[in-house]
C-alpha atoms as a PDB file:
ATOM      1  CA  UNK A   1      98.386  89.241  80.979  1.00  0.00           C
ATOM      2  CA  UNK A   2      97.269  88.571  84.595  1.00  0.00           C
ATOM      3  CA  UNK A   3      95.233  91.901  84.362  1.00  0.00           C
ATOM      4  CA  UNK A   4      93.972  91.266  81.237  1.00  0.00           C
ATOM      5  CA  UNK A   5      92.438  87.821  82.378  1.00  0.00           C
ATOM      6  CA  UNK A   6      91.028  89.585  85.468  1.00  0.00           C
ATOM      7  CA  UNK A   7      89.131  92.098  83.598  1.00  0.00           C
ATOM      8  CA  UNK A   8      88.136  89.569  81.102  1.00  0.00           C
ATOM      9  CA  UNK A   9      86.710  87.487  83.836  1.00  0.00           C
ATOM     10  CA  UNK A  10      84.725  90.207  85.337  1.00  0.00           C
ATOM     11  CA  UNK A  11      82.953  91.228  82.086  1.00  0.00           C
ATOM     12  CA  UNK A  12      82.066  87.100  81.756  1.00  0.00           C
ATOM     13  CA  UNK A  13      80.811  87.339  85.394  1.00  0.00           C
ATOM     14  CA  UNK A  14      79.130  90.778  84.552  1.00  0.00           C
ATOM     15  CA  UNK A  15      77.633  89.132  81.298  1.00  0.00           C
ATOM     16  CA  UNK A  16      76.108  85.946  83.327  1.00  0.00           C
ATOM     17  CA  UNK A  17      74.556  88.507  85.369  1.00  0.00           C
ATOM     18  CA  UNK A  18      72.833  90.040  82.629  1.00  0.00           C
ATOM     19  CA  UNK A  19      71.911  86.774  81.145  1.00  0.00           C
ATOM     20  CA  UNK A  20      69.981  85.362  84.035  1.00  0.00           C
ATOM     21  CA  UNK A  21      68.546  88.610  85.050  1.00  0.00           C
ATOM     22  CA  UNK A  22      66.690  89.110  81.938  1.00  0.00           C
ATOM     23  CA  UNK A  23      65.589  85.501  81.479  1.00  0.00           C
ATOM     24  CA  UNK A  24      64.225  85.900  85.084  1.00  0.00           C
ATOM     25  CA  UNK A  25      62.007  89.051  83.550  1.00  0.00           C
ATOM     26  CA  UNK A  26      60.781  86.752  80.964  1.00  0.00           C
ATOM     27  CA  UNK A  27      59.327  84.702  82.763  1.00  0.00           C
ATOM     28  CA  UNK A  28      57.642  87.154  85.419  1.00  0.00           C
ATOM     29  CA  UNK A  29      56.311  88.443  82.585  1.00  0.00           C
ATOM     30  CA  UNK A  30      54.734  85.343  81.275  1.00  0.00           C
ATOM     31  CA  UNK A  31      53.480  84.670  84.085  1.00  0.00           C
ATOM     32  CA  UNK A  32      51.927  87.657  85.091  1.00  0.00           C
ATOM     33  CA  UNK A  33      50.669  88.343  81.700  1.00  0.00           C
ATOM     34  CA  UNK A  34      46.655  90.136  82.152  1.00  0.00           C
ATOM     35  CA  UNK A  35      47.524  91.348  85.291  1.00  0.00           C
ATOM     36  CA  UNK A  36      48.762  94.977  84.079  1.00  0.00           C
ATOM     37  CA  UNK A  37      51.207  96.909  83.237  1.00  0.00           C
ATOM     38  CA  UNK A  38      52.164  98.337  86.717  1.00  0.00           C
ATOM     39  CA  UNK A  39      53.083  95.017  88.122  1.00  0.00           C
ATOM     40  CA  UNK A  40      55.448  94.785  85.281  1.00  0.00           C
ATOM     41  CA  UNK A  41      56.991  98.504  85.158  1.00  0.00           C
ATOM     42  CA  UNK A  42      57.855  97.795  89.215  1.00  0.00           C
ATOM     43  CA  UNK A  43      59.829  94.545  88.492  1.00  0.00           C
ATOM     44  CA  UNK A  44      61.475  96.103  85.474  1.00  0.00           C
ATOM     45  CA  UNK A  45      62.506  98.954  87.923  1.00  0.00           C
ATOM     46  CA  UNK A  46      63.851  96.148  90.220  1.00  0.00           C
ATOM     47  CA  UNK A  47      65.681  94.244  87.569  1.00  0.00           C
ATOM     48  CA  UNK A  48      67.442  97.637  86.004  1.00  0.00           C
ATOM     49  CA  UNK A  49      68.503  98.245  89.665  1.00  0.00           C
ATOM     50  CA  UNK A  50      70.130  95.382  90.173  1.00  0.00           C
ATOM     51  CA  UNK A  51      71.894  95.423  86.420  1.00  0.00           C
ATOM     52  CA  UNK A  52      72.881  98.858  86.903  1.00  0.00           C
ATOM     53  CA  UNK A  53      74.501  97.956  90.479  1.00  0.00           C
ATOM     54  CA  UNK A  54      75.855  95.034  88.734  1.00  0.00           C
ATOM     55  CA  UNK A  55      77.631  97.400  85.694  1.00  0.00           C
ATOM     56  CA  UNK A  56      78.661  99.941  88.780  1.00  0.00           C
ATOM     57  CA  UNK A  57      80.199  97.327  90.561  1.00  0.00           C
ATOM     58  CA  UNK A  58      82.202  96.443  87.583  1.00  0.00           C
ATOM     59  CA  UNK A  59      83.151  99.685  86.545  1.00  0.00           C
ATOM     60  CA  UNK A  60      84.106 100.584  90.482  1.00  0.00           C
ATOM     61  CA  UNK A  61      86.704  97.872  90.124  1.00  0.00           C
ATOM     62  CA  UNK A  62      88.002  98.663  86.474  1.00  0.00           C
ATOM     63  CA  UNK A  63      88.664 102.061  88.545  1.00  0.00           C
ATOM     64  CA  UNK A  64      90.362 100.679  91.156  1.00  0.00           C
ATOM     65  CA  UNK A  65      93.324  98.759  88.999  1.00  0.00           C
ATOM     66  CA  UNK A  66      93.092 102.241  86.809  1.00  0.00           C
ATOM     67  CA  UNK A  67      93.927 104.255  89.954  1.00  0.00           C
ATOM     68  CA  UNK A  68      96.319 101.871  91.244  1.00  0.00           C
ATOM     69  CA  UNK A  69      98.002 101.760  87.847  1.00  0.00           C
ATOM     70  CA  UNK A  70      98.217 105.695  87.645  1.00  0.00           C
ATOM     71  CA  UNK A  71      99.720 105.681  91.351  1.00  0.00           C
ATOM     72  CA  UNK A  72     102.653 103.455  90.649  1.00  0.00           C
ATOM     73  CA  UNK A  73     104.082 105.227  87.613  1.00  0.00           C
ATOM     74  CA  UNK A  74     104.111 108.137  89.972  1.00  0.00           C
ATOM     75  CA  UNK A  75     105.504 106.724  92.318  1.00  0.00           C
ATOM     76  CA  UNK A  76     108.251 104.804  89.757  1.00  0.00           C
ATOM     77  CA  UNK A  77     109.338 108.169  88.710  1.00  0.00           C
ATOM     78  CA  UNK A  78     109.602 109.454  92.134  1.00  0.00           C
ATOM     79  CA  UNK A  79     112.252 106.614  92.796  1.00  0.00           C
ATOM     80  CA  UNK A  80     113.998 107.091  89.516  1.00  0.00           C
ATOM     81  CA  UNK A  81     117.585 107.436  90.250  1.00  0.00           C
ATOM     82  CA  UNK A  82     119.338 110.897  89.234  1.00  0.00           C
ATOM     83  CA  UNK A  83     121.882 110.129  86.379  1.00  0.00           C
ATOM     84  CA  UNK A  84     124.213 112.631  84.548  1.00  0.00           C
ATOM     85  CA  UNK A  85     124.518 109.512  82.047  1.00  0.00           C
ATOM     86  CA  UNK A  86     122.863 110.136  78.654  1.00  0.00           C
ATOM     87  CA  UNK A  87     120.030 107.764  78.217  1.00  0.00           C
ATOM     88  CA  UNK A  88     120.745 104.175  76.580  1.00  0.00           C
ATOM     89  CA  UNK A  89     119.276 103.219  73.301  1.00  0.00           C
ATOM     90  CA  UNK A  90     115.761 101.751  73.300  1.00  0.00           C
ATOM     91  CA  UNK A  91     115.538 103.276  76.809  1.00  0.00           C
ATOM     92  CA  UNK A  92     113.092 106.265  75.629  1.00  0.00           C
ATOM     93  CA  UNK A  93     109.740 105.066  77.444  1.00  0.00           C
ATOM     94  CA  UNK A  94     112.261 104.964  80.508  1.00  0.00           C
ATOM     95  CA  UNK A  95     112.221 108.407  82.242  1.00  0.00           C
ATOM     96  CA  UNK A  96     115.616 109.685  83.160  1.00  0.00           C
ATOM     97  CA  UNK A  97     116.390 113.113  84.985  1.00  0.00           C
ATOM     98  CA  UNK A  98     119.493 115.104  85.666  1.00  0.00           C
ATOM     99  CA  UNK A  99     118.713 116.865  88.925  1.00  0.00           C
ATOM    100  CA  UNK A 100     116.377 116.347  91.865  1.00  0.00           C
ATOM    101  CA  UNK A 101     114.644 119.129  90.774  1.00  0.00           C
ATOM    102  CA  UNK A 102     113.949 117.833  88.003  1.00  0.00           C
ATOM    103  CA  UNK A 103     112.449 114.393  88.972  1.00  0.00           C
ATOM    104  CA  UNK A 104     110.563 116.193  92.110  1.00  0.00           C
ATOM    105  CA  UNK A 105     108.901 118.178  89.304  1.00  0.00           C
ATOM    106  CA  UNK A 106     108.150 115.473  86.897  1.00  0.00           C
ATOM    107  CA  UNK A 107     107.365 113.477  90.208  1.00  0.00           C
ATOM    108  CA  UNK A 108     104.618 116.580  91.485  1.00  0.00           C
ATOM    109  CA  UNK A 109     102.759 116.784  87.876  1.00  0.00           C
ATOM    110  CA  UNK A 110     102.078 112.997  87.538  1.00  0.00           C
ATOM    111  CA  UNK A 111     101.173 112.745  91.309  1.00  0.00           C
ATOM    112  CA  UNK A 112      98.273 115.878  90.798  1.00  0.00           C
ATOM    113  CA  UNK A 113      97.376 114.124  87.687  1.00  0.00           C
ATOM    114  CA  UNK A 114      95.868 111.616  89.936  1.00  0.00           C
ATOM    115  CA  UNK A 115      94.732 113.760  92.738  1.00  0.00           C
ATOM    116  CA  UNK A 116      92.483 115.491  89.706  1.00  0.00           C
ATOM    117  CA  UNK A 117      91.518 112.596  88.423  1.00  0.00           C
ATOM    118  CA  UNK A 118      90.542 109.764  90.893  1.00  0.00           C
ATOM    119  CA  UNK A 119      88.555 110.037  94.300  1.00  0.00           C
ATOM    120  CA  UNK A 120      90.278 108.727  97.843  1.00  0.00           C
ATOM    121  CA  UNK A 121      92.244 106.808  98.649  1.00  0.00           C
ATOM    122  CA  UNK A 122      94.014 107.169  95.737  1.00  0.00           C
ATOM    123  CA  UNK A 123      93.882 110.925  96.030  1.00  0.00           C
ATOM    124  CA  UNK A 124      94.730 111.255  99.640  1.00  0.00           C
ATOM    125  CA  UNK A 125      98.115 109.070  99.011  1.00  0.00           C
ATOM    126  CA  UNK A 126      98.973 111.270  95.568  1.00  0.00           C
ATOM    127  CA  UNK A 127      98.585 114.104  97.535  1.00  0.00           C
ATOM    128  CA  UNK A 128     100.698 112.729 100.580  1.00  0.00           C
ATOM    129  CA  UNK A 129     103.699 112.153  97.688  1.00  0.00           C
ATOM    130  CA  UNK A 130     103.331 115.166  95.638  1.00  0.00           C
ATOM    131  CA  UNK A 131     103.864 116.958  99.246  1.00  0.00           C
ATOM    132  CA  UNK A 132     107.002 114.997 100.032  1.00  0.00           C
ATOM    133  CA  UNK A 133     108.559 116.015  96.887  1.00  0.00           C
ATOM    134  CA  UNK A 134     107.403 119.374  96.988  1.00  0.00           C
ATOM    135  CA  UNK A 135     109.856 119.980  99.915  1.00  0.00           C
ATOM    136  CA  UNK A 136     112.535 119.686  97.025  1.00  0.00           C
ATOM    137  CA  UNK A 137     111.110 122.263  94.832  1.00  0.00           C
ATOM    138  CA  UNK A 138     109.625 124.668  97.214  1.00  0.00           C
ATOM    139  CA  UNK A 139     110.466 123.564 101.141  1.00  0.00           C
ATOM    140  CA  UNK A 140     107.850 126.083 102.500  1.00  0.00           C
ATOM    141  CA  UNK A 141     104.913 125.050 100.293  1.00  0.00           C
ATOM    142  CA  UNK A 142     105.834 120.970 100.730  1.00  0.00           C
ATOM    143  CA  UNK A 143     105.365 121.894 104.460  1.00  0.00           C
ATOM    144  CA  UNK A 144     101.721 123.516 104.034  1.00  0.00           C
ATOM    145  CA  UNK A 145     100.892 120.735 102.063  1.00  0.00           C
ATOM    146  CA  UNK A 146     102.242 118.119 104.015  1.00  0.00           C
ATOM    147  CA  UNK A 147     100.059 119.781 107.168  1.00  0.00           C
ATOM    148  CA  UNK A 148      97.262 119.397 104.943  1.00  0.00           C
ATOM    149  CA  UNK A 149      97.615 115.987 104.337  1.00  0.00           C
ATOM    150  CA  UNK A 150      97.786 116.016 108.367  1.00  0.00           C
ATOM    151  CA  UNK A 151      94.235 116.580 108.168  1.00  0.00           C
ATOM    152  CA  UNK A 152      92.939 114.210 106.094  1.00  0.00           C
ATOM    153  CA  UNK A 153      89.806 111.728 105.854  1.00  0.00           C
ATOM    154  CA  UNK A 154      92.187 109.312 105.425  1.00  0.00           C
ATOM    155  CA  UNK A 155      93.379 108.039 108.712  1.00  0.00           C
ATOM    156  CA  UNK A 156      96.612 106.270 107.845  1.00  0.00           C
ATOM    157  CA  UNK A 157      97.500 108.876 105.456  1.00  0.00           C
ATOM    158  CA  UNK A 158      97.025 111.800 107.828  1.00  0.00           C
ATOM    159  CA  UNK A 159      99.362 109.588 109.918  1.00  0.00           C
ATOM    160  CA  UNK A 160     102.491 109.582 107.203  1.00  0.00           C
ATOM    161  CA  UNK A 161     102.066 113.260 106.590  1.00  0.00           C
ATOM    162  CA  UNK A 162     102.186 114.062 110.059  1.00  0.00           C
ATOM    163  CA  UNK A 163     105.277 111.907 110.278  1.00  0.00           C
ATOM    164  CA  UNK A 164     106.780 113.131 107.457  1.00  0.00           C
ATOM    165  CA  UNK A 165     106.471 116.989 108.393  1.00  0.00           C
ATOM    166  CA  UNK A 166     107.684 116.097 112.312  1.00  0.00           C
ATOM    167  CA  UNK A 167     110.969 114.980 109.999  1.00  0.00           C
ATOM    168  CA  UNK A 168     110.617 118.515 107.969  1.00  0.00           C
ATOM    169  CA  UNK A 169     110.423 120.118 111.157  1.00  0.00           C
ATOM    170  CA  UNK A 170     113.551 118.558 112.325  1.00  0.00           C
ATOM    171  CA  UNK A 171     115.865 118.956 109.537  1.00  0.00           C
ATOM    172  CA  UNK A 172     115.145 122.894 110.215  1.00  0.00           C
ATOM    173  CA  UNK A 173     115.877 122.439 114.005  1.00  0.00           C
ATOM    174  CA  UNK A 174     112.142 122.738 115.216  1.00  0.00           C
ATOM    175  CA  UNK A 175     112.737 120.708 117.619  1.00  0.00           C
ATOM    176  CA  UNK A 176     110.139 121.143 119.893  1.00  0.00           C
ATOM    177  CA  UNK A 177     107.144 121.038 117.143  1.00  0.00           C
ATOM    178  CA  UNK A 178     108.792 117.504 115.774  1.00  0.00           C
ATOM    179  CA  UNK A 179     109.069 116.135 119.196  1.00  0.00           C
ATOM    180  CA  UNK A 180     105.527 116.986 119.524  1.00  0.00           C
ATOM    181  CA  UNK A 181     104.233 115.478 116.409  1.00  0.00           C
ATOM    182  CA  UNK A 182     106.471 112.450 117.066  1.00  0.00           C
ATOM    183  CA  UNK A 183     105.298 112.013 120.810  1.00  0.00           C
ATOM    184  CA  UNK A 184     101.286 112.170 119.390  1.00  0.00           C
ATOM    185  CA  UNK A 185     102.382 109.636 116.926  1.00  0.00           C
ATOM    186  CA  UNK A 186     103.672 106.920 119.534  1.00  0.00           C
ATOM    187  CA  UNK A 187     100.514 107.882 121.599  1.00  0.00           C
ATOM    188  CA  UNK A 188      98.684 106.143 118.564  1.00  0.00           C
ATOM    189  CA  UNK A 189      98.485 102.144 118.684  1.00  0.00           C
ATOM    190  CA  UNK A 190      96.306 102.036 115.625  1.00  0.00           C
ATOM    191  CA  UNK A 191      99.177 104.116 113.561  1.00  0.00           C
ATOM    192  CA  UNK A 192     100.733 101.849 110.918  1.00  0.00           C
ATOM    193  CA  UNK A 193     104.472 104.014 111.547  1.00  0.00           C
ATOM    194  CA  UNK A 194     105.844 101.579 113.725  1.00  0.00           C
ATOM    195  CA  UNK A 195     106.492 102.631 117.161  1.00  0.00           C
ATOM    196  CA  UNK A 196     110.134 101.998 117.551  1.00  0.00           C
ATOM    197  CA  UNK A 197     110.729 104.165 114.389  1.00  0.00           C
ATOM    198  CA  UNK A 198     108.814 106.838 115.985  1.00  0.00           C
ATOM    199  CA  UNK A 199     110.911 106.769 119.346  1.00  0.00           C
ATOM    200  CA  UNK A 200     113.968 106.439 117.829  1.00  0.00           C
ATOM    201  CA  UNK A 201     113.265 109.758 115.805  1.00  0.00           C
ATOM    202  CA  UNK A 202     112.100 111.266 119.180  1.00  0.00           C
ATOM    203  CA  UNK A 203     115.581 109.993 120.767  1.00  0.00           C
ATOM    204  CA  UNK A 204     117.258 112.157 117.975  1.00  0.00           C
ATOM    205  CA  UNK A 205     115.161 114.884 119.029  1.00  0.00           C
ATOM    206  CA  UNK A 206     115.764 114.783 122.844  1.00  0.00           C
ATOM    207  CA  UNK A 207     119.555 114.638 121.700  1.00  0.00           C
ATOM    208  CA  UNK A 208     119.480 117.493 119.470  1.00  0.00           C
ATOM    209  CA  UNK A 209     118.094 119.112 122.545  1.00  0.00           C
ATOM    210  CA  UNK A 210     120.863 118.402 124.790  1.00  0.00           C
ATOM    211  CA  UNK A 211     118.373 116.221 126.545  1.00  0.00           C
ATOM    212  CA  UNK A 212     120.719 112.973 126.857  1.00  0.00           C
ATOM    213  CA  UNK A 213     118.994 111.313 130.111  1.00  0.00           C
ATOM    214  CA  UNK A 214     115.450 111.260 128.044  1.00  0.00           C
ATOM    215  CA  UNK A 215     116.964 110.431 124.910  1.00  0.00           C
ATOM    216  CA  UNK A 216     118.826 107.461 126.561  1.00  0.00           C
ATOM    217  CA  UNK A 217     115.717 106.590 128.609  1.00  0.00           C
ATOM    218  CA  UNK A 218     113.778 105.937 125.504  1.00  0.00           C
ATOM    219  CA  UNK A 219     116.634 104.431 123.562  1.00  0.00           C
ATOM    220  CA  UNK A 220     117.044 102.046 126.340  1.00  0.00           C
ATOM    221  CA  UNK A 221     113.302 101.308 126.885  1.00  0.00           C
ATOM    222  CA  UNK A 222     113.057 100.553 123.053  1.00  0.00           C
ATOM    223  CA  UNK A 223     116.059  97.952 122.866  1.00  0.00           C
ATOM    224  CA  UNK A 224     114.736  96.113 126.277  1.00  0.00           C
ATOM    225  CA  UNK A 225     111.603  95.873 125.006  1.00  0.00           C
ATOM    226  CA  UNK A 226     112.764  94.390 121.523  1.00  0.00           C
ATOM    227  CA  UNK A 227     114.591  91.794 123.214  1.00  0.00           C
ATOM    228  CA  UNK A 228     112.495  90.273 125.992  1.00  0.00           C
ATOM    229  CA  UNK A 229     109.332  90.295 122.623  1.00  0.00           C
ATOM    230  CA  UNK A 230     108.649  86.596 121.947  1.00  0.00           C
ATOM    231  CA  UNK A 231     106.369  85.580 118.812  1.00  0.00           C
ATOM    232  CA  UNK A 232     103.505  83.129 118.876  1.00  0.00           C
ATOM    233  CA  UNK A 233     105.425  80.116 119.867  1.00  0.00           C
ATOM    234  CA  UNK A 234     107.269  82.431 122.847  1.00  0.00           C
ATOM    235  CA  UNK A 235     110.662  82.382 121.205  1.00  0.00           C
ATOM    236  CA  UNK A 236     112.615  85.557 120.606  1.00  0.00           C
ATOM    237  CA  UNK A 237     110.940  87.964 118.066  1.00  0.00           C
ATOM    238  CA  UNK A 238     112.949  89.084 115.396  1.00  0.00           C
ATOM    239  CA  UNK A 239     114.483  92.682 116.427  1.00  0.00           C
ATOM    240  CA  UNK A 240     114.114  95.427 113.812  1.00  0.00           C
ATOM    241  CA  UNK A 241     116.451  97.660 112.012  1.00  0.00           C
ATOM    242  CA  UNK A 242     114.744 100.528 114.620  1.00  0.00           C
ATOM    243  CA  UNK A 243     115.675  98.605 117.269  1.00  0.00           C
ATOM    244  CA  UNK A 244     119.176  97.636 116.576  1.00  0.00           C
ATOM    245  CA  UNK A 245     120.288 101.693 115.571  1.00  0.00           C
ATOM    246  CA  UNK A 246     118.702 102.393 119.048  1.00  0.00           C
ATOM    247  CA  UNK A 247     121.212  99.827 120.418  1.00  0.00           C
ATOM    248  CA  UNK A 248     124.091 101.334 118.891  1.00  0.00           C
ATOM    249  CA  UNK A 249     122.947 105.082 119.533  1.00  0.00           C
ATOM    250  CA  UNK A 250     122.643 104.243 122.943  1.00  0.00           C
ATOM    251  CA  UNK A 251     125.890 102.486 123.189  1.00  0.00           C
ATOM    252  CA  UNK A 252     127.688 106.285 121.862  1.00  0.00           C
ATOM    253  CA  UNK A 253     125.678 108.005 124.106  1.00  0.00           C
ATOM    254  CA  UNK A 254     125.501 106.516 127.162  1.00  0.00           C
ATOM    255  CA  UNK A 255     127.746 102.858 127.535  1.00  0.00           C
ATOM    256  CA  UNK A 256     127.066 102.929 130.980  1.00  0.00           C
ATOM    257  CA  UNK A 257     123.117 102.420 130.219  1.00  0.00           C
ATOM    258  CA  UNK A 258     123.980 100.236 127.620  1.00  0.00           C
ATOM    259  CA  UNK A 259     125.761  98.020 129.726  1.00  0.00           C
ATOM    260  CA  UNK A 260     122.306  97.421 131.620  1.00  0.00           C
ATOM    261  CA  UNK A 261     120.612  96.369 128.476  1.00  0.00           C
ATOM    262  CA  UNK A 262     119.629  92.430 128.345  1.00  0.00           C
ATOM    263  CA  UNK A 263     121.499  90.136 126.289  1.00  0.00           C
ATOM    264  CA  UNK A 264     120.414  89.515 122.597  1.00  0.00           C
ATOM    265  CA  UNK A 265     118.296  87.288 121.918  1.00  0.00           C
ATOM    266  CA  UNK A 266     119.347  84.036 120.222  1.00  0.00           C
ATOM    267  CA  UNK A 267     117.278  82.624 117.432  1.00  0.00           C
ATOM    268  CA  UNK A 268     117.311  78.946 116.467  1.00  0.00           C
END
């Protein structure tokens, strides 16, 4: 209903546009009546740019909500659970699959449906998703894609594909390529991955490695960090999921370090 109203409420706003725009033209034209026809053609060239930037406008939004609409169902059947179950009665518009093969490629159809279909950002993100669940279907092709999201105009998306093929890369034991991508990720303050999420990957990395001094160095840097952060009114921040698995993969790998830590904040 809420969507309904809005889109209502833009063709009212759209028509009020109209409205005054052509009763503005009526009276130019009254009052420049005699004066010629070229006067009138340029105004009328002025006034059907502005109404047509008006309709775009309008039709850029209606677009927008489309896009947005088409993304989510996508992304809804991507995060369908997998269920053996038969489907309940009346559930039929509900999608249901069997396998994860079988929801990644129900999941990769809908998400190139809007890649085809609408421009960026919209396409850069369907493109980001249909990667991810590529890797289900065919793990070698999910990578290439996923580099190619790497790459794209997109900033922030570039940013989760490059995150989410350092975690490719470490599931098959390419270490040293996801410790790379992970390491250029931290480098970036404007990413939106936060940065103890990226370290703490890294820290799995360095472990995998059999590098345990650098994987507790960052682990501990990460946890001292969270707990001496104070918010606006300089009491303790709140500490992260991030930073509290870095406290307890720290403890297990080194208790000595962890020992050293600071205390835990206390919240009022």
């Amino acid at each position: 209903m809420a969507r309904v109203n809005k889109k209502r409420a833009r063709e009212l706003q759209h028509d009020v546009f109209r409205d005054k725009t052509l009763s503005a033209f009526d009276k130019l034209g009254d009052r420049l009546a005699g004066r010629g026809r070229t006067i009138i053609s340029i105004i009328g060239g002025l006034v059907l740019l502005a109404a047509l930037a008006g309709g775009y406008s309008w039709w850029r939004n209606r677009k927008t909500e489309e896009a947005s609409a088409a993304l989510g169902r996508a992304i809804d059947i991507a995060a369908t659970p997998v269920s053996s179950a038969a489907p309940l009665p009346g559930a039929a518009t509900t999608p249901s699959f069997t396998s994860e093969q079988e929801r990644a490629q129900r999941a990769v159809d809908e998400f190139q449906k809007v890649e085809a279909k609408y421009g960026d950002p919209f396409r850069a993100q369907a493109h980001y998703f249909r990667a991810t669940n590529l890797l289900t279907l065919d793990r070698a092709r999910g990578i290439s894609e996923l580099e190619a999201v790497g790459k794209s105009g997109v900033e922030s998306v570039a940013r989760w594909g490059q995150f989410a093929l350092a975690q490719a890369k470490e599931a098959e034991g390419q270490y040293d390529a996801a410790a790379a991508l992970y390491t250029e990720l931290a480098r970036d303050t404007a990413t939106a991955i936060p940065i103890e999420t990226l370290n703490l990957r890294l820290a799995s990395v360095y472990e995998k490695q059999g590098k345990k001094a650098e994987a507790a160095d960052l682990l501990f840097r990460l946890v001292e960090t969270a707990r001496k952060a104070t918010d606006k009114d300089n009491k303790p921040a709140p500490q992260s999921a991030a930073a509290g698995d870095a406290a307890q993969k720290l403890l297990r790998l080194d208790p000595a370090r962890h020992s050293q830590l600071p205390p835990e904040p206390v919240r009022e």
